[in-house]
N, C-alpha and C. Protein backbone atom coordinates (compact mmCIF):
# COMPACT_ATOMS: atom_id res chain seq x y z
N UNK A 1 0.85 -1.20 0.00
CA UNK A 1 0.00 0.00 0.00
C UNK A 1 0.88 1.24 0.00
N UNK A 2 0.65 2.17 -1.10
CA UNK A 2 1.47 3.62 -1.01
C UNK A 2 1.30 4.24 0.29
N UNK A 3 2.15 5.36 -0.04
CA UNK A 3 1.48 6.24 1.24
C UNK A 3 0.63 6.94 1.46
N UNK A 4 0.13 7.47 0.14
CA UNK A 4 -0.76 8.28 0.19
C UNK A 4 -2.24 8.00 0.43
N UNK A 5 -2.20 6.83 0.03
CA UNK A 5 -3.38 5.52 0.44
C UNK A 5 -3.62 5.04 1.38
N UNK A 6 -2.24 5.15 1.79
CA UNK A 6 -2.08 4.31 3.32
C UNK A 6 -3.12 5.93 4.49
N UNK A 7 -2.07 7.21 3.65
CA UNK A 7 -2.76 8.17 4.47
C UNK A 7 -4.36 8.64 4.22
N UNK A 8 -5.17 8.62 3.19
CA UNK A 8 -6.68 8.87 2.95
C UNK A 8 -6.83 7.76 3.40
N UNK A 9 -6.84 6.42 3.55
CA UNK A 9 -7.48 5.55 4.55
C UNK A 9 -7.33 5.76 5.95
N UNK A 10 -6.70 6.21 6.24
CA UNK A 10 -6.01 7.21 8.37
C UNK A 10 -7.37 8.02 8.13
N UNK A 11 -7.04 8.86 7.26
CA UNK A 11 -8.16 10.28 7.22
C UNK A 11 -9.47 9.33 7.06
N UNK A 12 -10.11 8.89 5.99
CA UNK A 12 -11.18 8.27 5.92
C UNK A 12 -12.16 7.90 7.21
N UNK A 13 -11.21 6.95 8.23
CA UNK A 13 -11.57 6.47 8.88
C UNK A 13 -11.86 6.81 10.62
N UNK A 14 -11.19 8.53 10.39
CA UNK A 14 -10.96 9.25 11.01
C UNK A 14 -12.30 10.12 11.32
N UNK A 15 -12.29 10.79 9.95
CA UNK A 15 -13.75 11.71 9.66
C UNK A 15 -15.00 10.69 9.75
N UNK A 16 -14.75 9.45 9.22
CA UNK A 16 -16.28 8.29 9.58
C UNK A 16 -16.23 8.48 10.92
N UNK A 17 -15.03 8.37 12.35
CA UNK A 17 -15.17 8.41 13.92
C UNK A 17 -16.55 9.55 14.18
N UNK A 18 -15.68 10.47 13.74
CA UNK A 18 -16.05 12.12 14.06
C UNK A 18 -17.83 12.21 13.14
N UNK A 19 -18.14 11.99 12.50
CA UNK A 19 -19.59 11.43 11.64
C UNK A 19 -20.49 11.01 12.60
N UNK A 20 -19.70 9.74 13.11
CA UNK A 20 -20.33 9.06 14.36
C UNK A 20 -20.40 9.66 15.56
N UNK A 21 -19.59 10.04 16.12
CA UNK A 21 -19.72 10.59 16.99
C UNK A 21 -20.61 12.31 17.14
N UNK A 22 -20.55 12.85 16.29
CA UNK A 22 -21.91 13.83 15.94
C UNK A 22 -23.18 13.04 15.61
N UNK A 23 -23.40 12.24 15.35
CA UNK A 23 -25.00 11.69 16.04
C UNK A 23 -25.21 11.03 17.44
N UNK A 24 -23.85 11.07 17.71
CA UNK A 24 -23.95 10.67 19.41
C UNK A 24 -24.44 11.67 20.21
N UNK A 25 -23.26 12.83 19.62
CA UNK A 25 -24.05 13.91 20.43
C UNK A 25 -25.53 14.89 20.11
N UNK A 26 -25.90 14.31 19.12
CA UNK A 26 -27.16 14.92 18.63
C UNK A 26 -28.20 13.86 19.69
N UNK A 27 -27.75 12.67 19.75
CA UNK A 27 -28.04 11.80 20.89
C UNK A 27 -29.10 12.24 21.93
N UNK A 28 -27.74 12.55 22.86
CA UNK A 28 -27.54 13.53 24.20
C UNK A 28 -27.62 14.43 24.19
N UNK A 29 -27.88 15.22 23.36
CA UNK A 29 -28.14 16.55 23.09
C UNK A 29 -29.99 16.59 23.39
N UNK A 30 -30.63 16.01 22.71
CA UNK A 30 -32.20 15.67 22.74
C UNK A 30 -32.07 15.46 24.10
N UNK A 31 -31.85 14.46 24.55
CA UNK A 31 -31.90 14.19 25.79
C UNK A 31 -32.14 14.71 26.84
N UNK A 32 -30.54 15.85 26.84
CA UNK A 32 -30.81 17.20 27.52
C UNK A 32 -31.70 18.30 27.34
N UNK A 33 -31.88 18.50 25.89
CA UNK A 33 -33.22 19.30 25.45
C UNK A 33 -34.58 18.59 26.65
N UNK A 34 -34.98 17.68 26.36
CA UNK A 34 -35.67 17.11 26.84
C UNK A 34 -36.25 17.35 28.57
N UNK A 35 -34.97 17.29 29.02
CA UNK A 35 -34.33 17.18 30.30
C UNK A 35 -34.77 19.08 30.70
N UNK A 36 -34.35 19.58 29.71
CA UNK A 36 -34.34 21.33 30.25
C UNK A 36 -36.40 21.72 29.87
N UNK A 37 -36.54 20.84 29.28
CA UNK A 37 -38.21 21.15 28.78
C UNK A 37 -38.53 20.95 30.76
N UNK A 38 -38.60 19.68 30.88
CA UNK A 38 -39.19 19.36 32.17
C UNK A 38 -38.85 19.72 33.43
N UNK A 39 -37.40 20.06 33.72
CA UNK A 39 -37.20 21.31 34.10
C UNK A 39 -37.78 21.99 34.80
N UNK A 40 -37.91 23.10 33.38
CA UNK A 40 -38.81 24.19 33.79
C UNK A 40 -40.33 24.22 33.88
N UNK A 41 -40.69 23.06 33.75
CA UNK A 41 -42.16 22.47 34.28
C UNK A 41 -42.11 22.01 35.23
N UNK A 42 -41.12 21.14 36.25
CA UNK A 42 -41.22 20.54 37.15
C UNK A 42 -39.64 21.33 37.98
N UNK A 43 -39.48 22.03 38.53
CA UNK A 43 -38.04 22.82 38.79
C UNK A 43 -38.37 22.21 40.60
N UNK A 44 -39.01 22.51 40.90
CA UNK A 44 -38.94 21.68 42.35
C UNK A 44 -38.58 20.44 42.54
N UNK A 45 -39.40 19.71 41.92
CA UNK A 45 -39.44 18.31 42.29
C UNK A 45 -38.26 17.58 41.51
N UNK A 46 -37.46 18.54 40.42
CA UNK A 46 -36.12 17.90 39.89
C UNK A 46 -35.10 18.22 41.24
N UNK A 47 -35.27 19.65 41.51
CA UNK A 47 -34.25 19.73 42.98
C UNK A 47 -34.32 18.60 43.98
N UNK A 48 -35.45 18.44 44.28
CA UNK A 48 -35.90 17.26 45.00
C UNK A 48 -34.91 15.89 45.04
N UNK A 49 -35.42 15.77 43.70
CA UNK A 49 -35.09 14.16 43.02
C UNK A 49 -33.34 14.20 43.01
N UNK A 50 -32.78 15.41 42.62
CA UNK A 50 -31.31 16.00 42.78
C UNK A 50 -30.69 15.64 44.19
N UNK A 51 -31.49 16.24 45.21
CA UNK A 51 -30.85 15.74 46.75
C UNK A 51 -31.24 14.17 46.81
N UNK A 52 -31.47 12.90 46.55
CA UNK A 52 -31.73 11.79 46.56
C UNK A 52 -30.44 11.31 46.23
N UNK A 53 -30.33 11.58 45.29
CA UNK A 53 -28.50 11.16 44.20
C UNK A 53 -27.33 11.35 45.21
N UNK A 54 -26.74 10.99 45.60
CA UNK A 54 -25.38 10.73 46.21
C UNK A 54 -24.20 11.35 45.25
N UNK A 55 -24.42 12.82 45.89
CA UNK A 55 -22.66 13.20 44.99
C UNK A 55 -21.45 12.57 45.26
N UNK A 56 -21.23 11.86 46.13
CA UNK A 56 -19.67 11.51 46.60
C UNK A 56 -19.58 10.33 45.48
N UNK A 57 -20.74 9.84 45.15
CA UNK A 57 -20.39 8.74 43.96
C UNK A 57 -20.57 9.55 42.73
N UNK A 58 -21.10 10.27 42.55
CA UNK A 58 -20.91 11.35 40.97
C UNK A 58 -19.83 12.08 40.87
N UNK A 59 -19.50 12.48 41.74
CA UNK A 59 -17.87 13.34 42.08
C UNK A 59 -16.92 12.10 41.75
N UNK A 60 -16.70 11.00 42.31
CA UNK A 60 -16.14 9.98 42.47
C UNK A 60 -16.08 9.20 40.70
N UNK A 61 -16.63 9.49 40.29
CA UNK A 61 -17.16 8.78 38.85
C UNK A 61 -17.01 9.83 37.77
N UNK A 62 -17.32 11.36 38.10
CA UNK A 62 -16.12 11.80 37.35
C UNK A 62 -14.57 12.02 37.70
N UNK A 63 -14.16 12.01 38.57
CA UNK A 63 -12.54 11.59 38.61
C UNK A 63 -12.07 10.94 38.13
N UNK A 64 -13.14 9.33 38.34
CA UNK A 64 -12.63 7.71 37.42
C UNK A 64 -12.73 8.07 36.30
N UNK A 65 -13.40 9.01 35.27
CA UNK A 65 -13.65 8.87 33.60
C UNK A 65 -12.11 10.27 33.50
N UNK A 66 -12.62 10.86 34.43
CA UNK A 66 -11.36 11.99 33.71
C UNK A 66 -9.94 11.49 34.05
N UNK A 67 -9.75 10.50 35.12
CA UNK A 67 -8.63 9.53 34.82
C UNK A 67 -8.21 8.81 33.53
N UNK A 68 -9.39 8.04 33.43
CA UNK A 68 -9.57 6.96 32.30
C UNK A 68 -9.03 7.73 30.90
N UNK A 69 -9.71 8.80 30.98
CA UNK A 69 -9.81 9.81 29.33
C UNK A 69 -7.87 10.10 29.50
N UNK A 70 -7.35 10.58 30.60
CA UNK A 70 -6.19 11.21 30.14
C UNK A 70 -5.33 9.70 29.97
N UNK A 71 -5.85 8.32 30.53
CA UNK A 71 -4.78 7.46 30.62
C UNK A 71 -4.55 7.08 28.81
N UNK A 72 -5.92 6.95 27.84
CA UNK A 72 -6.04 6.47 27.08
C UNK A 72 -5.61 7.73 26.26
N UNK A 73 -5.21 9.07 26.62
CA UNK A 73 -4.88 9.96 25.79
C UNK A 73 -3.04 9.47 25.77
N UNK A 74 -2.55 9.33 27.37
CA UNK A 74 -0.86 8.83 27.26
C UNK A 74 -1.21 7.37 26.71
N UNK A 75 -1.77 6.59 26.61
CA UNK A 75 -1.30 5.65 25.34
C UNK A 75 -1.60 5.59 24.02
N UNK A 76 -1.99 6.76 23.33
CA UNK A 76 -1.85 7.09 22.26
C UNK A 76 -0.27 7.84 21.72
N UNK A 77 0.30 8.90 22.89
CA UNK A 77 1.33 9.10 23.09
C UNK A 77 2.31 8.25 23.10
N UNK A 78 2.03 7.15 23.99
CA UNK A 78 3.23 6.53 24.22
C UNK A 78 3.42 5.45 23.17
N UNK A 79 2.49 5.23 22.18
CA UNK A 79 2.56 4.50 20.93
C UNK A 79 3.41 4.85 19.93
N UNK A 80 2.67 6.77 19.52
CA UNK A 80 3.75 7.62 18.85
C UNK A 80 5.08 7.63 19.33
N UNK A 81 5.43 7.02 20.62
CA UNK A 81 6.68 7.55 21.17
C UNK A 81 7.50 5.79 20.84
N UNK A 82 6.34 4.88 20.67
CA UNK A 82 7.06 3.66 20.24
C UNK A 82 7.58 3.10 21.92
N UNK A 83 6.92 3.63 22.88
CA UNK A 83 6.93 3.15 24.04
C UNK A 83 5.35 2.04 24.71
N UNK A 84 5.94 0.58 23.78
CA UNK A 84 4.85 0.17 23.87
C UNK A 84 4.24 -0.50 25.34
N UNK A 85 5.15 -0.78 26.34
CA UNK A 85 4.85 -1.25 27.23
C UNK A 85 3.80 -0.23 28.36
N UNK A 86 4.41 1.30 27.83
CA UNK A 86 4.02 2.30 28.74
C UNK A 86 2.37 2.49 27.90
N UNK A 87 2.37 2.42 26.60
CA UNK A 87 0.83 1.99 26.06
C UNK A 87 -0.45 1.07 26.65
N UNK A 88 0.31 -0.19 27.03
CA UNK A 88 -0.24 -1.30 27.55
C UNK A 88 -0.85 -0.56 28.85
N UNK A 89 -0.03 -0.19 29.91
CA UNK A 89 -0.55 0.01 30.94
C UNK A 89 -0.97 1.10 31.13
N UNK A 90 -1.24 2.12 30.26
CA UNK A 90 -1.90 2.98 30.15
C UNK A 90 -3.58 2.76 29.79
N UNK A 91 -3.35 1.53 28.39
CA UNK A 91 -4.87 1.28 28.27
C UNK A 91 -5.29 0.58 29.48
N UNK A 92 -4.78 -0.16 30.30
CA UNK A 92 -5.24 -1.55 31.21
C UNK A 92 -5.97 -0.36 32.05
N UNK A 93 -4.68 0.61 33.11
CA UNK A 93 -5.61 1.44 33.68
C UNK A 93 -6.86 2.09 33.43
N UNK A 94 -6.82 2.42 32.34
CA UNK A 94 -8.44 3.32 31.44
C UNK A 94 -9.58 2.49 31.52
N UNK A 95 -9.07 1.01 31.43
CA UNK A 95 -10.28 -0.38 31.41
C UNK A 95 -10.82 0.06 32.66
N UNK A 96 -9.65 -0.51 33.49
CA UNK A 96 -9.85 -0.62 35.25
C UNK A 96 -10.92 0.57 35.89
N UNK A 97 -10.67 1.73 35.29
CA UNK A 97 -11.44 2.96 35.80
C UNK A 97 -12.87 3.17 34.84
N UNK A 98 -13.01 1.95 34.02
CA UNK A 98 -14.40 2.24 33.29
C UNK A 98 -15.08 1.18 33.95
N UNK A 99 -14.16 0.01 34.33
CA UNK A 99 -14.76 -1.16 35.43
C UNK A 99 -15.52 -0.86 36.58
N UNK A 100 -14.77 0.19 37.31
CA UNK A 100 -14.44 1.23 38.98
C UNK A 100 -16.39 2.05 38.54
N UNK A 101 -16.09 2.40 37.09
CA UNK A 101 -17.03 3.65 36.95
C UNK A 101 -18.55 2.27 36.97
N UNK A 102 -18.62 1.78 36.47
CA UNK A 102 -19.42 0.70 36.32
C UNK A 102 -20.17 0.03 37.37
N UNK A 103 -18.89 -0.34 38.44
CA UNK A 103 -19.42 -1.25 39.25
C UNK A 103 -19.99 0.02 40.57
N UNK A 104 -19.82 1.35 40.51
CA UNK A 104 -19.86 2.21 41.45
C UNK A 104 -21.51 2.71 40.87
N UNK A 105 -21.79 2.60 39.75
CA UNK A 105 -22.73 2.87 38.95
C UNK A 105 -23.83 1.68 39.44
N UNK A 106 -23.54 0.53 39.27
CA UNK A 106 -24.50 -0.46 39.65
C UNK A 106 -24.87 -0.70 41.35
N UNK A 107 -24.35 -0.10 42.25
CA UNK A 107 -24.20 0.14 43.51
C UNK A 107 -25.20 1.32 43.56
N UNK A 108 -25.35 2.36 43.30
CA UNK A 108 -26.53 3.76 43.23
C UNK A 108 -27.40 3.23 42.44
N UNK A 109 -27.39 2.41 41.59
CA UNK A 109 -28.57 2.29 40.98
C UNK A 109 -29.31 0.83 41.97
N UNK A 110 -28.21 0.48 42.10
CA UNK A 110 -29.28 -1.29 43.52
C UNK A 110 -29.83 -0.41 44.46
N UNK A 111 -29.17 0.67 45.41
CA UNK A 111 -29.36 1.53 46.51
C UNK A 111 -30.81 1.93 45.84
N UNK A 112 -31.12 2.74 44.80
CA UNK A 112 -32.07 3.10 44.71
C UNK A 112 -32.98 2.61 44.54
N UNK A 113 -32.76 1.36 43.80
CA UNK A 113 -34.24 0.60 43.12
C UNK A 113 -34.48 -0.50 45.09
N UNK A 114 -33.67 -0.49 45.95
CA UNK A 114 -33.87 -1.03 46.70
C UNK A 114 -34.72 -0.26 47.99
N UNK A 115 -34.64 0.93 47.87
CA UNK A 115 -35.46 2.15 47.93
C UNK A 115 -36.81 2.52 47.38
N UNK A 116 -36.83 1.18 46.72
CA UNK A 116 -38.06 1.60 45.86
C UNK A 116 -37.97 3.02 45.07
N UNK A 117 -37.01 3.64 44.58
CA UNK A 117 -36.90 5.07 43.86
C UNK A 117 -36.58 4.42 42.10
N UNK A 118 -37.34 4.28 41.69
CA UNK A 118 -37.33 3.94 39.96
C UNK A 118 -38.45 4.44 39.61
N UNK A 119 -38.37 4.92 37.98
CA UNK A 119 -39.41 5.12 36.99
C UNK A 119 -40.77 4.21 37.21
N UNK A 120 -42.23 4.69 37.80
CA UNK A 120 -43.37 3.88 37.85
C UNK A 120 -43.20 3.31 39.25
N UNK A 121 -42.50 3.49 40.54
CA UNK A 121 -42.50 2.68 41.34
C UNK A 121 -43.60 3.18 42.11
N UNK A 122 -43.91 2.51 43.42
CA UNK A 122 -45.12 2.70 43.71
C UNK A 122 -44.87 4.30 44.34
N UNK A 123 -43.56 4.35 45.31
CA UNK A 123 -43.56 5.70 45.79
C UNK A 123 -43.38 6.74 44.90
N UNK A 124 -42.36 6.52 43.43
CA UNK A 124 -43.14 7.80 42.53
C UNK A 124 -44.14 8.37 42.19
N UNK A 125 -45.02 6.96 41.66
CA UNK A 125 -46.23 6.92 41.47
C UNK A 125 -47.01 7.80 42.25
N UNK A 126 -46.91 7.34 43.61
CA UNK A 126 -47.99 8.59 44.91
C UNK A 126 -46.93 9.72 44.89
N UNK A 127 -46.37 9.95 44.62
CA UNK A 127 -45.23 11.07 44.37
C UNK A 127 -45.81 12.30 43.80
N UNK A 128 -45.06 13.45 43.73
CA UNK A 128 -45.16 14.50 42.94
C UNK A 128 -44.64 13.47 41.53
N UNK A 129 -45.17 14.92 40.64
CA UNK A 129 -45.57 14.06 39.19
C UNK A 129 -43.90 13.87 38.62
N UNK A 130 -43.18 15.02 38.66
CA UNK A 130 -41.92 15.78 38.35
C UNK A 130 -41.30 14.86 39.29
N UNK A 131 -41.26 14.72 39.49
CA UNK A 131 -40.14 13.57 40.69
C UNK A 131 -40.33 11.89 39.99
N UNK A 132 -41.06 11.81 39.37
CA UNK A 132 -41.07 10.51 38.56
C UNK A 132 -40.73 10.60 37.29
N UNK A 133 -41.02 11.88 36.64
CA UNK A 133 -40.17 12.21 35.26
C UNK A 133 -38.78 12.56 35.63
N UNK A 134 -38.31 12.71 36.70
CA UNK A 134 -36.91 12.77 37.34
C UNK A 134 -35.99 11.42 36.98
N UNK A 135 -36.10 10.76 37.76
CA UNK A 135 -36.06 9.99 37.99
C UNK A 135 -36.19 8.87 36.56
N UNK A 136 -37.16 9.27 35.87
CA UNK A 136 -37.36 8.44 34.78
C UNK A 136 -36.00 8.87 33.48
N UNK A 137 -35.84 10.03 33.91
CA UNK A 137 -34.71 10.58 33.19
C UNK A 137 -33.38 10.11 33.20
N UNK A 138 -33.28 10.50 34.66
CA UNK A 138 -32.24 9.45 35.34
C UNK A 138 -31.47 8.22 34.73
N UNK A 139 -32.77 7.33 34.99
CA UNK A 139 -32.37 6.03 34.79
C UNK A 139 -31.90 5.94 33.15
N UNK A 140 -33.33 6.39 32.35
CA UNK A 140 -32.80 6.30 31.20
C UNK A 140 -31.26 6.83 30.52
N UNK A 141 -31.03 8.44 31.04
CA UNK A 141 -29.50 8.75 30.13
C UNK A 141 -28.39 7.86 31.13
N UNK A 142 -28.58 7.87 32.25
CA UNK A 142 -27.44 7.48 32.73
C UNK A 142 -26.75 5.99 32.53
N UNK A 143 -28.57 5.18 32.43
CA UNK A 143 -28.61 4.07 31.66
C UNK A 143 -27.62 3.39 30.27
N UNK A 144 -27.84 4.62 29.44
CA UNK A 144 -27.44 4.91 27.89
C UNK A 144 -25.73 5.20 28.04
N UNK A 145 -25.57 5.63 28.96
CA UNK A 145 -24.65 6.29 29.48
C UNK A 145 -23.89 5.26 29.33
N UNK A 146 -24.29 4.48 30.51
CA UNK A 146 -23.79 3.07 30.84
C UNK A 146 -23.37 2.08 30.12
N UNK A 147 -24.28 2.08 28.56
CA UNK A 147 -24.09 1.13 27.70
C UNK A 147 -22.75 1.23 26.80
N UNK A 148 -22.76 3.24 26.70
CA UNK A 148 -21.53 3.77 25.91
C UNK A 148 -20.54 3.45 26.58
N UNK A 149 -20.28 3.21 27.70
CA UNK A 149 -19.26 3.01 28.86
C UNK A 149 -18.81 1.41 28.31
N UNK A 150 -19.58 0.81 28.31
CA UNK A 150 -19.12 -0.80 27.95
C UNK A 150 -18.78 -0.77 26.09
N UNK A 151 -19.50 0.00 25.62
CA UNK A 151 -18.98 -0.43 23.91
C UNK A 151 -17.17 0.37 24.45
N UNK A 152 -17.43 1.43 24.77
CA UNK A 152 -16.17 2.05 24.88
C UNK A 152 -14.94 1.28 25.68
N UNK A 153 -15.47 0.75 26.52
CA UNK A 153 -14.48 -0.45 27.04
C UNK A 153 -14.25 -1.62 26.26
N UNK A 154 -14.95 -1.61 25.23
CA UNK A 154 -14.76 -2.84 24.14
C UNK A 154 -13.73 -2.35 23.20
N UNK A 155 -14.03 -1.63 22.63
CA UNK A 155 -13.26 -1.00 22.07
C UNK A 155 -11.76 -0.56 22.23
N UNK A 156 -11.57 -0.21 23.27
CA UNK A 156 -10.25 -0.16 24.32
C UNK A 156 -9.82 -1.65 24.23
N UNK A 157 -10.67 -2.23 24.57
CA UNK A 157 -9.54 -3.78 25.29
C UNK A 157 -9.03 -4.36 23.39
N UNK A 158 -9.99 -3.63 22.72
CA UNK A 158 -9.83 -4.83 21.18
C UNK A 158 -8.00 -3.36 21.05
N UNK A 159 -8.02 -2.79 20.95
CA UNK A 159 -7.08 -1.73 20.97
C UNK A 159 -5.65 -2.44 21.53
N UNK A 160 -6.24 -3.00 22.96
CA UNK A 160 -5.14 -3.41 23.97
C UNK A 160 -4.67 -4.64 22.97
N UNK A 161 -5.99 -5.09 22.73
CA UNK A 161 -4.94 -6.58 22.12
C UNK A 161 -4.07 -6.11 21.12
N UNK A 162 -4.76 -5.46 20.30
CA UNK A 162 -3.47 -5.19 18.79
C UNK A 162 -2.43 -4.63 19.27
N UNK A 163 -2.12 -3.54 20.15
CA UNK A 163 -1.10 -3.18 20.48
C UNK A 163 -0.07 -4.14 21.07
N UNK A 164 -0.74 -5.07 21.84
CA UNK A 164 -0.12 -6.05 22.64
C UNK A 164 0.91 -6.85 21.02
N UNK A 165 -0.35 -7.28 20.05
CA UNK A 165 0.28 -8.00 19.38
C UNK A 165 0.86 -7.35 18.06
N UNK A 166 1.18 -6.19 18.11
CA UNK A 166 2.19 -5.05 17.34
C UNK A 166 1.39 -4.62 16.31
N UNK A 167 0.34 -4.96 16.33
CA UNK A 167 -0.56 -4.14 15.10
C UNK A 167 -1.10 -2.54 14.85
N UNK A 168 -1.09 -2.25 16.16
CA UNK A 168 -0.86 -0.72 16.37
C UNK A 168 0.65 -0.72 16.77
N UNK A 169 0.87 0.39 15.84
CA UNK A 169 2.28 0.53 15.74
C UNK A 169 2.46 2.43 15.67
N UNK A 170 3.67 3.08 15.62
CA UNK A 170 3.94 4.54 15.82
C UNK A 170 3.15 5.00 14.08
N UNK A 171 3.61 4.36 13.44
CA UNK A 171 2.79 4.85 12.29
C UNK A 171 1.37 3.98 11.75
N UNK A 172 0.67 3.08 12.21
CA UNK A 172 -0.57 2.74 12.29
C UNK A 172 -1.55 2.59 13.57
N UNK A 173 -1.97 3.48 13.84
CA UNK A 173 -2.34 3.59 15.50
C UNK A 173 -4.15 4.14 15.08
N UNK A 174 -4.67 4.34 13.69
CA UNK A 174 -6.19 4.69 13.48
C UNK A 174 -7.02 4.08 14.81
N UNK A 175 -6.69 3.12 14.96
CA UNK A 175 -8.02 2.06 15.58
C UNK A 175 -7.69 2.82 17.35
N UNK A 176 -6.64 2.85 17.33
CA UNK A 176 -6.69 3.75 18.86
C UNK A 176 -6.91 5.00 19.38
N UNK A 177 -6.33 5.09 18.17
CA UNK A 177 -7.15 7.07 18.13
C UNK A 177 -8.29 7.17 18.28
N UNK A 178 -9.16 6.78 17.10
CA UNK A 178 -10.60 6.16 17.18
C UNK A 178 -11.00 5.67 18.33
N UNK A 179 -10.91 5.01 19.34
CA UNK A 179 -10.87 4.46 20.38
C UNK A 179 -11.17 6.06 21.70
N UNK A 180 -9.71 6.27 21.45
CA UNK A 180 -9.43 7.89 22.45
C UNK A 180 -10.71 8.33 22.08
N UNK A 181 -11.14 8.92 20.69
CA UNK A 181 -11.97 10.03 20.89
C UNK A 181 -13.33 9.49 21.15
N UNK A 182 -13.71 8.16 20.63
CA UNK A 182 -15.11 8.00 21.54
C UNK A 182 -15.10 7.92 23.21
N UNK A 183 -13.64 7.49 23.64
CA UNK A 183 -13.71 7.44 25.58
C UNK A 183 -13.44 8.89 25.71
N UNK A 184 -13.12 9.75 25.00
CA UNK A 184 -13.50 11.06 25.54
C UNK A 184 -14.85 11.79 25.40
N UNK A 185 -15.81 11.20 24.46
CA UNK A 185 -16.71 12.17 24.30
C UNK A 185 -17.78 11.22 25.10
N UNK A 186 -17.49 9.93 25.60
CA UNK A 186 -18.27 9.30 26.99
C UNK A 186 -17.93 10.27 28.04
N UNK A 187 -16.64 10.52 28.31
CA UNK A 187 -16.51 10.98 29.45
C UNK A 187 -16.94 13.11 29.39
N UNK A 188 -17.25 13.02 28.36
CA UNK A 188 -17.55 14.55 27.78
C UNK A 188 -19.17 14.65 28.36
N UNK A 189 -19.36 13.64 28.34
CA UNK A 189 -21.27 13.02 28.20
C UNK A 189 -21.50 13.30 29.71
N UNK A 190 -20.41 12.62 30.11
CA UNK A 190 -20.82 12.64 31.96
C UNK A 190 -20.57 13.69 32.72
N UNK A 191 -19.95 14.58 31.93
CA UNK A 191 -19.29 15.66 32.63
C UNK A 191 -20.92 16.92 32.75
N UNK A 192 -21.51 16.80 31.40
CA UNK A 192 -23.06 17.62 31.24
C UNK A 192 -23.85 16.86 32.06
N UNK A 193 -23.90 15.11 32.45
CA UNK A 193 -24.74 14.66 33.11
C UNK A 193 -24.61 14.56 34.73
N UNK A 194 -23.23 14.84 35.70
CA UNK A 194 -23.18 15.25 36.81
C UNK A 194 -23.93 15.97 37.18
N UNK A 195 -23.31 17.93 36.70
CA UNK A 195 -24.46 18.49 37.31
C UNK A 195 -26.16 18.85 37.15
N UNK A 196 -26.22 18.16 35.59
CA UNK A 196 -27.39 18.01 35.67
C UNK A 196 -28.67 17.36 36.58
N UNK A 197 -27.64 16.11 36.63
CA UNK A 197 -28.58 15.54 37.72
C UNK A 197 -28.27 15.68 39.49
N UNK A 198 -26.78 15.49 39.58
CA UNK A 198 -26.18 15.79 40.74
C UNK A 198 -26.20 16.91 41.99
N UNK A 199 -26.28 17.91 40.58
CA UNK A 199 -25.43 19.27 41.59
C UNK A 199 -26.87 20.35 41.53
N UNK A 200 -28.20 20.00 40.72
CA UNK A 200 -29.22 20.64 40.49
C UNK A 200 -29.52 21.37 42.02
N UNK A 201 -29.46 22.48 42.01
CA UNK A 201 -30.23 23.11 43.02
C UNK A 201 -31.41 24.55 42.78
């Protein structure tokens, strides 16, 4: 393969990331539209539903992603730098802290549904109305959230292997780059969904 081929296939596959990832955020973007409609129809009972949420685990969960995002940014670096070992454990950590973000995630969400606090439960239900569209919000983006969190950890570990087995290399590294910019625009996602739901007062 020339180079120049070699390079419009880099680019190609580059601008398809960035394609994709603008309907992600057209996504989450609705979402939040959505989110700011009800809002300002229900502005109490979202404050409400806001003090329920446990910041020390939303605080805690963005640290783990804005870890994760800069680890997977130094092993893109340390690829270009042809420092592949310092790659490896750069991606492993980024896994580990989408694992951390995950399993801290499924812990607030047992707490709550064990609380009976979910979309339709009986105490929403007798609830203010806005405190169940809260809540229903909730579950759903953070939900979605959740799912991007695991493709994005897929994606990473398929990364880890090629690197492991020299296929990302200082001058073929597309698939990790690609990689970086969707675990950043997860962790871009969570950064609008903290204080939305978290820090609402």
């Amino acid at each position: 393969m020339s180079l120049s081929s070699s390079t419009t296939d880099h680019t190609g596959k580059k601008l398809g990331m960035w394609l994709f990832l603008y309907t992600e955020i057209i996504l989450f973007g609705g979402l939040f539209v959505l989110y700011a409609v009800y809002l300002t129809i229900h502005p109490q009972d979202f404050i409400d539903g806001g003090k329920e949420l446990n910041r020390i685990f939303g605080f805690a969960n963005t640290v783990i992603l804005l870890i994760s995002s800069f680890a997977v940014a130094a092993a893109i670096t340390a690829v270009q730098k042809e420092q592949k070992k310092t790659a490896l454990v750069a991606l492993i950590v980024s896994l580990l802290c989408g694992l951390i973000f995950l399993i801290n995630k499924y812990f607030e969400w047992g707490h709550k549904i064990h609380n009976d606090i979910f979309p339709n439960s009986e105490t929403l239900i007798n609830g203010p109305k806005g405190l169940n569209v809260f809540f229903g919000l909730y579950y759903v983006i953070t939900g979605l959230h959740g799912v991007h969190i695991i493709i994005g950890m897929t994606v990473i570990l398929v990364a880890l292997i090629y690197t492991a087995k020299g296929k990302i290399t200082p001058t073929r590294f597309t698939l990790l780059e690609n990689a970086g910019l969707y675990w950043h625009l997860v962790d871009l996602i969570w950064i609008f969904i903290f204080p939305l739901f978290y820090l609402i007062i």
